[in-house]
Protein backbone atom coordinates (compact mmCIF):
# COMPACT_ATOMS: atom_id res chain seq x y z
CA UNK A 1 122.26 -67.60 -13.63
CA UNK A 2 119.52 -69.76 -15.15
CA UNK A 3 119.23 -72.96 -15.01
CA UNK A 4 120.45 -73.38 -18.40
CA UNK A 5 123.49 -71.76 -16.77
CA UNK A 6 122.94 -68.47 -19.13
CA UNK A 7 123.55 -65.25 -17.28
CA UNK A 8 120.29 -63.06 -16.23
CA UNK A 9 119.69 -59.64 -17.22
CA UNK A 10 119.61 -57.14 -15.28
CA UNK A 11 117.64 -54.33 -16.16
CA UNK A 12 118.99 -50.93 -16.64
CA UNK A 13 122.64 -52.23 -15.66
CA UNK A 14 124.18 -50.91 -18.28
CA UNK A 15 122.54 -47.12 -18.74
CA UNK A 16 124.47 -44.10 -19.11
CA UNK A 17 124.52 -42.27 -15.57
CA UNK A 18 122.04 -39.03 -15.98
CA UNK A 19 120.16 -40.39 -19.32
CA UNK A 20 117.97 -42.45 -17.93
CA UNK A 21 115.65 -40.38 -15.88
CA UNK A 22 115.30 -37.26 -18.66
CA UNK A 23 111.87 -37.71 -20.71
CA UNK A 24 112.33 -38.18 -24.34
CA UNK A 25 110.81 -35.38 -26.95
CA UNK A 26 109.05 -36.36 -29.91
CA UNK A 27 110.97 -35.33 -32.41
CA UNK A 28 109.26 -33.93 -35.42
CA UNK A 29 110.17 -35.82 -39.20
CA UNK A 30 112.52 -34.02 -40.97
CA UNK A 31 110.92 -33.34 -44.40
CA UNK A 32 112.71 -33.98 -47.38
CA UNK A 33 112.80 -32.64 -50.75
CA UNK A 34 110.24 -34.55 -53.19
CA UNK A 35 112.43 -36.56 -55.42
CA UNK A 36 111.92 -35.35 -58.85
CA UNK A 37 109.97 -37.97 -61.50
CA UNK A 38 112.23 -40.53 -62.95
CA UNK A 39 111.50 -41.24 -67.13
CA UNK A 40 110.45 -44.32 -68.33
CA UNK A 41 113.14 -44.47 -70.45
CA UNK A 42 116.10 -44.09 -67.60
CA UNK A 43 113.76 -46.48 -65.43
CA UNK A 44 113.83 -49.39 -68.59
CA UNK A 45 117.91 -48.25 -68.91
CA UNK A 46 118.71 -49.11 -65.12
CA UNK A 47 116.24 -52.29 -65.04
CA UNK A 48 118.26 -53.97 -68.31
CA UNK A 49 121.86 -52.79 -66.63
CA UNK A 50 120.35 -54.79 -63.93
CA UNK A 51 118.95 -57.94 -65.73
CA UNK A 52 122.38 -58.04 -67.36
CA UNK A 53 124.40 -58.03 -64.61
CA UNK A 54 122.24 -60.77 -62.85
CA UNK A 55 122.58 -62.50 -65.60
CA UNK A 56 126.49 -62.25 -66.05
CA UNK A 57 127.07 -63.25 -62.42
CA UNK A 58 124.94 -66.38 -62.80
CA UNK A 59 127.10 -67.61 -66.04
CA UNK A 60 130.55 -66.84 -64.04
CA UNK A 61 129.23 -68.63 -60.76
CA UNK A 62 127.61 -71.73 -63.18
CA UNK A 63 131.69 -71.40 -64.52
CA UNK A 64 133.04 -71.19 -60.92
CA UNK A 65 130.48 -74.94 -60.65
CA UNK A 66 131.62 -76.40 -63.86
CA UNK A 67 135.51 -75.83 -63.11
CA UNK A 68 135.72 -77.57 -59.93
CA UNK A 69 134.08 -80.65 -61.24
């Protein structure tokens, strides 16, 4: 205990038996497929749905405010 009267740690209590003494590989990154170009147009499409829906939630919360008033 510390004198805070928080339990100590104690190291590797808690390991797996027969995990802790095998050597970790590197594992190589998995490579992905590019992801293909997105249009400007789909990119201005998803930013507005975006703007609008921030902008809807803020009226119904400034709602939620002016009800229980």
């Amino acid at each position: 205990m510390t004198a805070a009267g928080l339990p100590k740690r104690t190291p590797k209590a808690n390991l797996v038996p027969g995990t802790a003494n095998q050597q970790a590989q590197p594992q190589q990154p998995q490579r992905q497929a590019p992801m293909p170009p997105v249009s400007a147009d789909r990119m201005r499409s998803r930013m507005a749905s975006y703007q609008q829906g921030v902008r809807r939630g803020r009226q119904e919360v400034r709602g939620q405010e002016e009800q229980s008033e």
